[in-house]
Protein backbone atom coordinates (compact mmCIF):
# COMPACT_ATOMS: atom_id res chain seq x y z
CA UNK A 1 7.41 -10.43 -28.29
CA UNK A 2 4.62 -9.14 -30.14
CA UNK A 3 1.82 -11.35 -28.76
CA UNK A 4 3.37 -10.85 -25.24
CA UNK A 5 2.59 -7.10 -25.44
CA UNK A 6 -0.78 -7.83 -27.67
CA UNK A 7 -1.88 -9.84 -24.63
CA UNK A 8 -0.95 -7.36 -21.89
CA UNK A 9 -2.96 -4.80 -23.88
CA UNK A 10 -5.84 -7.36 -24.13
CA UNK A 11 -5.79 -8.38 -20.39
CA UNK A 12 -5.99 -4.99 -19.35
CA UNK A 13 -8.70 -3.85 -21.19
CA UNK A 14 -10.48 -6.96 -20.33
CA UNK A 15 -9.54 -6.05 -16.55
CA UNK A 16 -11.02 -2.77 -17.02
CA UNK A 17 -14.64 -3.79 -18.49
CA UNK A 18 -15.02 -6.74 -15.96
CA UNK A 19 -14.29 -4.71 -13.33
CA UNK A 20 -16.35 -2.11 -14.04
CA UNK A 21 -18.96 -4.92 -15.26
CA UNK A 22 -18.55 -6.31 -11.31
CA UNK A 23 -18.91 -3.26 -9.41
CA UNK A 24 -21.99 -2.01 -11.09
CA UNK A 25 -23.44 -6.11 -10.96
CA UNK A 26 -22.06 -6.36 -7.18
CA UNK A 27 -23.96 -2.92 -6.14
CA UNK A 28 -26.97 -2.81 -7.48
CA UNK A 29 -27.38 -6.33 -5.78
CA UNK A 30 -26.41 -5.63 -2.89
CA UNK A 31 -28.75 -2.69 -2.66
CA UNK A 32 -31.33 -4.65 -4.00
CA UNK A 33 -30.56 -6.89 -1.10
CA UNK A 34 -31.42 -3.56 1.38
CA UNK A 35 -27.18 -3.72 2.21
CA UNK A 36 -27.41 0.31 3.84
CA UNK A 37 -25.59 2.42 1.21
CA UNK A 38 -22.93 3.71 3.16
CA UNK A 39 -22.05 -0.08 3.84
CA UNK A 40 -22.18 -0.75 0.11
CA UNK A 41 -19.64 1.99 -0.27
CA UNK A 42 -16.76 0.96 2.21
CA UNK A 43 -17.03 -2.58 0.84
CA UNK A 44 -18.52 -4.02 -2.28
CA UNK A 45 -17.66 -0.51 -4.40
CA UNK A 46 -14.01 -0.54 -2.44
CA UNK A 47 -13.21 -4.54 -3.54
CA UNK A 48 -14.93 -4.57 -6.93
CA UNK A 49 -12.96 -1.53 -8.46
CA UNK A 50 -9.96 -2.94 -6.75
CA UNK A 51 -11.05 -6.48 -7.92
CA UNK A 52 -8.46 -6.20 -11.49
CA UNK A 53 -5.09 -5.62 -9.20
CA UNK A 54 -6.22 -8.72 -6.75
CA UNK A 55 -6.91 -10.92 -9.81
CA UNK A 56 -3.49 -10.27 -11.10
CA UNK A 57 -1.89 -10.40 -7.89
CA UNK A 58 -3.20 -13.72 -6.83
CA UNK A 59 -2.91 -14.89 -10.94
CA UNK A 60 0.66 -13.90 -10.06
CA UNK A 61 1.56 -15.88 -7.33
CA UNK A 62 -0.77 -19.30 -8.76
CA UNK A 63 1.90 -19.02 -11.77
CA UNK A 64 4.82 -18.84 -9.95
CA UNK A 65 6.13 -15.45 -10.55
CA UNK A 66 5.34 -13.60 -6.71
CA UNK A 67 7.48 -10.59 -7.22
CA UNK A 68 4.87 -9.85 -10.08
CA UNK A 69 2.49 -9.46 -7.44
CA UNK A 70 4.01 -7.43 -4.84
CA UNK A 71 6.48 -5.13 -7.63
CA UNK A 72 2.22 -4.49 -9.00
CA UNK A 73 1.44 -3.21 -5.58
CA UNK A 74 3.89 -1.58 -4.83
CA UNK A 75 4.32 0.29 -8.10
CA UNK A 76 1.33 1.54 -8.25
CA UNK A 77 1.15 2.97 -4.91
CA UNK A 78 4.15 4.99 -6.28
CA UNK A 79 2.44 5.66 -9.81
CA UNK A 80 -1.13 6.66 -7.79
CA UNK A 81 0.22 9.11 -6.40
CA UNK A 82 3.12 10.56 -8.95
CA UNK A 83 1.61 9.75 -12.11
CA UNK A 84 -2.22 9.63 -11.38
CA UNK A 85 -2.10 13.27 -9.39
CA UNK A 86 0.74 14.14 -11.40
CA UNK A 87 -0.85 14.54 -14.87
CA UNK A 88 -4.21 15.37 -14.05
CA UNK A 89 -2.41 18.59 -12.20
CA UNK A 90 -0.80 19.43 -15.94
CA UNK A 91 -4.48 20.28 -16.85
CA UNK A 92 -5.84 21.91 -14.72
CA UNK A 93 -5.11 22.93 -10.87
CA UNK A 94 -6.58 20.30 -8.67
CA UNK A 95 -7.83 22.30 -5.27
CA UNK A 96 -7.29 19.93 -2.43
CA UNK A 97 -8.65 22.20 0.39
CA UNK A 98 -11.80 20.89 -0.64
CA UNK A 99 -10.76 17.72 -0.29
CA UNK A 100 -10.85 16.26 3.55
CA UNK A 101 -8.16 13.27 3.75
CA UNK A 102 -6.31 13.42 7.01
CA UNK A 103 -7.62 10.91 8.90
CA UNK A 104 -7.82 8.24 5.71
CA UNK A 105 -3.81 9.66 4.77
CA UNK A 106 -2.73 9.21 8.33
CA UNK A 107 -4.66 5.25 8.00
CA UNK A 108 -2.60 4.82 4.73
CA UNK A 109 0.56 6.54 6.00
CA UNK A 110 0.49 3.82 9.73
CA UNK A 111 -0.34 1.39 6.45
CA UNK A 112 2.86 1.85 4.64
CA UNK A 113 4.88 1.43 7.97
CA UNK A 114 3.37 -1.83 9.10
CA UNK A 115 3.68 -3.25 5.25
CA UNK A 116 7.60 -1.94 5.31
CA UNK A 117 8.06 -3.73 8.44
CA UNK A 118 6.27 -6.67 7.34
CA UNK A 119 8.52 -6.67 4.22
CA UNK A 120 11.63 -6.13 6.44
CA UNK A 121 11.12 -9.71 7.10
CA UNK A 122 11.97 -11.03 3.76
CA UNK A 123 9.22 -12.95 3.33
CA UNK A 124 4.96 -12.10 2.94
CA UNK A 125 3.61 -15.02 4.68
CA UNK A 126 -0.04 -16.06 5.61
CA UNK A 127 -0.15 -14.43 8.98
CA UNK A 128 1.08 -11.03 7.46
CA UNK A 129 -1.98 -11.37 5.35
CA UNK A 130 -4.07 -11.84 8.60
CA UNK A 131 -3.24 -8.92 10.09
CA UNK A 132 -3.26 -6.82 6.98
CA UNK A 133 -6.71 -7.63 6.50
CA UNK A 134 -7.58 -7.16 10.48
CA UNK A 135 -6.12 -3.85 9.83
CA UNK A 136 -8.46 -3.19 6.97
CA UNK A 137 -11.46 -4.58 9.11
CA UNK A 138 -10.70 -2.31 11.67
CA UNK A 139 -10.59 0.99 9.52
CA UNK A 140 -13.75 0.07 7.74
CA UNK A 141 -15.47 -0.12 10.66
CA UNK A 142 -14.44 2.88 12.16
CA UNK A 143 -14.92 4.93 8.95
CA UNK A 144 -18.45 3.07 9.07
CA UNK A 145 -19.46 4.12 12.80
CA UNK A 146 -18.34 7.84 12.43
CA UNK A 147 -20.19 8.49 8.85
CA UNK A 148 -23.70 7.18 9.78
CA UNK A 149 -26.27 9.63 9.03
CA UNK A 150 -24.39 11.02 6.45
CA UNK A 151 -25.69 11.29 2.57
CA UNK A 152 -23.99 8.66 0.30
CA UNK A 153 -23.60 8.45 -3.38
CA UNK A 154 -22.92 5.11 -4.53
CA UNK A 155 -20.64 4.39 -7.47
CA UNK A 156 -22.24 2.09 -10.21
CA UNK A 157 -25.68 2.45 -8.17
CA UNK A 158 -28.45 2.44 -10.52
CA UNK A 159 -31.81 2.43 -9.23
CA UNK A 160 -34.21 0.17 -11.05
CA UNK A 161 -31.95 -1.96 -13.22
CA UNK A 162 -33.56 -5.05 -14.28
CA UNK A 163 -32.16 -8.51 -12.35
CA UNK A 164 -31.32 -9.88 -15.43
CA UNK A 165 -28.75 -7.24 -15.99
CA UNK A 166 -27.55 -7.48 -12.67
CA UNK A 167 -26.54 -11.02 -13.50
CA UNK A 168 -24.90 -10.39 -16.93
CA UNK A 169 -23.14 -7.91 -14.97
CA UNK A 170 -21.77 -10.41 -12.48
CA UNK A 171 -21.48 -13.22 -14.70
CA UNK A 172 -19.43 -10.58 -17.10
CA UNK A 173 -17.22 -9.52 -14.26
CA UNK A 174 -16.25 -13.26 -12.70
CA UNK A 175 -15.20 -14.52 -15.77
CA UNK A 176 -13.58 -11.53 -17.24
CA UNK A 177 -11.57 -10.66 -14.50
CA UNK A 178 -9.69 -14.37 -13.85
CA UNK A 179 -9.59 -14.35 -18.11
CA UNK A 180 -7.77 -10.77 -18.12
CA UNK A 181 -5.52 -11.53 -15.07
CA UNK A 182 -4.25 -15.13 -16.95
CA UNK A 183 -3.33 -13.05 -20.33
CA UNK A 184 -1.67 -10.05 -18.36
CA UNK A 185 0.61 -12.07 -16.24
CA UNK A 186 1.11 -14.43 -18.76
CA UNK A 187 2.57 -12.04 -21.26
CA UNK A 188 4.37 -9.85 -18.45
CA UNK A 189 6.08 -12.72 -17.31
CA UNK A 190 7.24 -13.27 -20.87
CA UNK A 191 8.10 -9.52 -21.36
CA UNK A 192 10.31 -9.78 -18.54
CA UNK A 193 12.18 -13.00 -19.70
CA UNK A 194 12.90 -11.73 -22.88
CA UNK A 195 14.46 -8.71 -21.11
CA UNK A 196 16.01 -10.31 -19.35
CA UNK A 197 14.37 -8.36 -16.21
CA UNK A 198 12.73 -10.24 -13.10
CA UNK A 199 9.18 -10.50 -12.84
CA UNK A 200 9.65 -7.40 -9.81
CA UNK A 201 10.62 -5.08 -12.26
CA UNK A 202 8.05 -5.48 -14.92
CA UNK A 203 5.38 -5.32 -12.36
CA UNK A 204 6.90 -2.45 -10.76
CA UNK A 205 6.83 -0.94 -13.97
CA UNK A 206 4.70 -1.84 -17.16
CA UNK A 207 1.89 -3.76 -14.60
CA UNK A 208 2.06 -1.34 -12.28
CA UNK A 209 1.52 1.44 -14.87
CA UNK A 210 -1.37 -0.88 -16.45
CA UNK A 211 -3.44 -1.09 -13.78
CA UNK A 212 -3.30 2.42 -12.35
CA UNK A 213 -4.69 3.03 -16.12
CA UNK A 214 -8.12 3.20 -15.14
CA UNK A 215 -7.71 5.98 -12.11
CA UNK A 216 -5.76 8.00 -14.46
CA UNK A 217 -8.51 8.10 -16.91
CA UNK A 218 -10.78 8.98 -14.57
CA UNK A 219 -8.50 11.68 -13.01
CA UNK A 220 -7.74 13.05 -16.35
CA UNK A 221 -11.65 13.65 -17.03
CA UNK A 222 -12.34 14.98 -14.39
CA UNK A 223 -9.86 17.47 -14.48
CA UNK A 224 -10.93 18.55 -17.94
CA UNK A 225 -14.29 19.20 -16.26
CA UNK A 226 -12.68 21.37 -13.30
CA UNK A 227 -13.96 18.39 -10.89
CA UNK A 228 -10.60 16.79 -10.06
CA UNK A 229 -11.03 17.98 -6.35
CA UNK A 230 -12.18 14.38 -5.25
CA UNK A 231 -8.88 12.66 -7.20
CA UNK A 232 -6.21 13.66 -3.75
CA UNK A 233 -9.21 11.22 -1.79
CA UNK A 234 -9.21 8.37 -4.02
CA UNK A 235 -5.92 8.07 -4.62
CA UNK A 236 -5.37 7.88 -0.75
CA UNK A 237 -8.15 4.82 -0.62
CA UNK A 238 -6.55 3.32 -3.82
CA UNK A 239 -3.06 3.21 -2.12
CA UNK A 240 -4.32 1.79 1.93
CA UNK A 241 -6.77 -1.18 -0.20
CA UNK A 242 -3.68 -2.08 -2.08
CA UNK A 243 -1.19 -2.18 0.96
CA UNK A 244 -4.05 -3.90 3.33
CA UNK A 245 -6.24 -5.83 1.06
CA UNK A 246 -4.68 -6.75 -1.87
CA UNK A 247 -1.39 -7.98 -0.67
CA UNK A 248 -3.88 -9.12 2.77
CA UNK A 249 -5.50 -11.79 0.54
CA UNK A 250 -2.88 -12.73 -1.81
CA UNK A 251 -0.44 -13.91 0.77
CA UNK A 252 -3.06 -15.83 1.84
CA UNK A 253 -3.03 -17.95 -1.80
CA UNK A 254 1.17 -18.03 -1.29
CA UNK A 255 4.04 -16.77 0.48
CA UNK A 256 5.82 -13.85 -1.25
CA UNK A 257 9.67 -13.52 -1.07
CA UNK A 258 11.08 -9.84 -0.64
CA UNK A 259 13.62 -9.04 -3.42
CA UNK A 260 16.23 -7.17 -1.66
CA UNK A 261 15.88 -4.25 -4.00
CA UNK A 262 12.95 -3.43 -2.32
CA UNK A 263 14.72 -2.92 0.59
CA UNK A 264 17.18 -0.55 -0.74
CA UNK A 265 15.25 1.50 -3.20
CA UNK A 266 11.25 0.45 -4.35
CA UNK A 267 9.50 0.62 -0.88
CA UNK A 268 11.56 3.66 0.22
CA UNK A 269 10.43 5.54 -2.79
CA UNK A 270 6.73 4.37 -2.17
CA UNK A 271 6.83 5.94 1.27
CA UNK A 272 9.19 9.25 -0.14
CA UNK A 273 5.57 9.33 -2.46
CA UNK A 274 3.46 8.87 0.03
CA UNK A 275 5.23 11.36 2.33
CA UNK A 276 4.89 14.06 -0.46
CA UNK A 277 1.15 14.15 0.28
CA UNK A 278 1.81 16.13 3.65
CA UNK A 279 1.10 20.01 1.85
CA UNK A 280 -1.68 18.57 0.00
CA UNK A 281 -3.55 16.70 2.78
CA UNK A 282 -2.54 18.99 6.20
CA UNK A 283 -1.94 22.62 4.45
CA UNK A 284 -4.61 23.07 2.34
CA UNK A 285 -1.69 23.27 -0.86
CA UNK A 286 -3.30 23.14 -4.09
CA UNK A 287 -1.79 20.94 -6.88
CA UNK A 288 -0.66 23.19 -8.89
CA UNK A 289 0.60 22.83 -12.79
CA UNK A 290 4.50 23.15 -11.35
CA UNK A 291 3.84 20.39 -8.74
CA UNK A 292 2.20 18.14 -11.64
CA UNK A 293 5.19 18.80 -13.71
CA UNK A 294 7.62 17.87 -10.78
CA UNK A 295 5.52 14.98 -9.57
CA UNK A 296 5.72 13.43 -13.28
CA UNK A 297 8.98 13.98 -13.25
CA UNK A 298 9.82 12.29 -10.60
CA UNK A 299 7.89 9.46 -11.70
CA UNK A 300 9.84 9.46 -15.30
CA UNK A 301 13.30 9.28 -13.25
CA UNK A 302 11.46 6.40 -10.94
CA UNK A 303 11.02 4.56 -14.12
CA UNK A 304 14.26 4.79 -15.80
CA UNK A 305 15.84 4.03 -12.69
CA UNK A 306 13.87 0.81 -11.85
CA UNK A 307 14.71 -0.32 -15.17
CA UNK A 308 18.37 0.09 -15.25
């Protein structure tokens, strides 16, 4: 039991660093390349940083345990937006009028719909994943043709590093990630068996928490710094990649059967989350210390519940 936790730990700090190792490889090359910034944005920053959750999806399904995969995305659409605007709003008050999301919320929002529907199904299949990631297309290039001409700040971008970095970058990132997806399934799916809990749960839960690790961190800072306007945003992009992309490409790997649970409780709670957004995104409402407090809260009960 031990080792199972010890390699959960170790496959998501590996996640973290080869992900992080990827994006900044995968950037700077493809500026290097002359790729237009704003392209480099929507697309290589967007897959890199959500590179760790696809690894572990896909790991998922290649080992058999699919409600792994889909319990990950799904929980952590949930903890995004509970726990990773929740806590940051204990801090400090996160000012969301500065913050301009509706048309990416109202994306993720149509999103969470078609995925529900999709889901209704009982089954993720291959042309689910098609249209997922047709979806995705679609909104990429329409965020592309109506922010030309506008100023871009890359994440990871660093002018002038040396090509040989750039490769220990990449090189760091491809083998990390598949290395840290193999020792976090491997010792969730052995977590869960000696809980006697299905895969769904534990990646609802402890995966699900895991991998939302990263935002948090970087939600957290930045709210120590009074900068945490930008968190409401990337939460919102976090949440449509995983519902579009990630599940888009994994079903493409393997078919994914829909515990009925979901049905009943886990996907109804991720849209309830979702829907919370509304006086943050449309009226200007700041995230204030109560709302942190509630949405934590919230996210605490979520927990115990999905484990009992």
């Amino acid at each position: 039991m031990i080792f199972d936790f010890l390699y959960v730990a170790i496959g998501l700090v590996i996640l973290v660093f080869a992900g992080d190792a990827l994006v900044k490889g995968a950037v700077n090359l493809a500026l290097r390349l002359g790729l237009p910034a704003l392209v480099v944005s929507l697309t290589v920053v967007a897959f890199g940083t959500s590179a760790p959750e696809l690894l572990v999806s896909v790991q998922a399904i290649l080992d058999g345990a699919p409600g792994l995969a889909l319990g990950n995305v799904v929980g952590s659409n949930t903890a995004n937006v509970l726990l990773v605007l929740g806590v940051p709003a204990l801090i400090a008050t996160m000012h969301t009028a500065q913050c301009e999301t509706r048309r990416d919320y109202l994306y993720m929002l149509a999103a969470t719909f078609v995925f529900i529907a999709f889901c209704a199904t009982g089954e993720l299949v291959w042309w689910h994943g098609v249209i997922l990631l047709a979806i995705l297309t679609g909104i990429l290039i329409a965020t592309f043709l109506s922010s030309r001409g506008e100023d871009v700040e890359v994440e990871g971008a660093e002018p002038g590093l040396p090509g040989a970095k750039i490769a220990v970058f990449l090189v760091l990132g491809l083998v990390g990630l598949p290395l840290g997806a193999n020792l976090l399934v491997d010792g969730a799916t052995s977590i869960a068996r000696s809980f006697g809990v299905s895969e769904t749960v534990i990646g609802l839960t402890l995966v699900a928490v895991g991998t939302s690790l990263p935002e948090l961190a970087t939600t957290v800072m930045a709210a120590i710094r009074r900068h945490a306007d930008v968190a409401l945003g990337n939460v919102i992009g976090s949440n449509l990649f995983n519902l579009l992309g990630i599940i888009g490409v994994a079903v493409l790997v393997g078919p994914i059967p829909v515990d009925p649970s979901f049905m009943t409780k886990d996907l109804w709670v991720m849209l309830a989350s979702t829907l919370l957004l509304i006086p943050f995104v449309f009226m200007a409402r700041d995230i204030t210390r109560a709302w942190g407090a509630g949405l934590f809260g919230l996210y605490a009960i979520y927990i115990v519940w999905a484990l009992t």
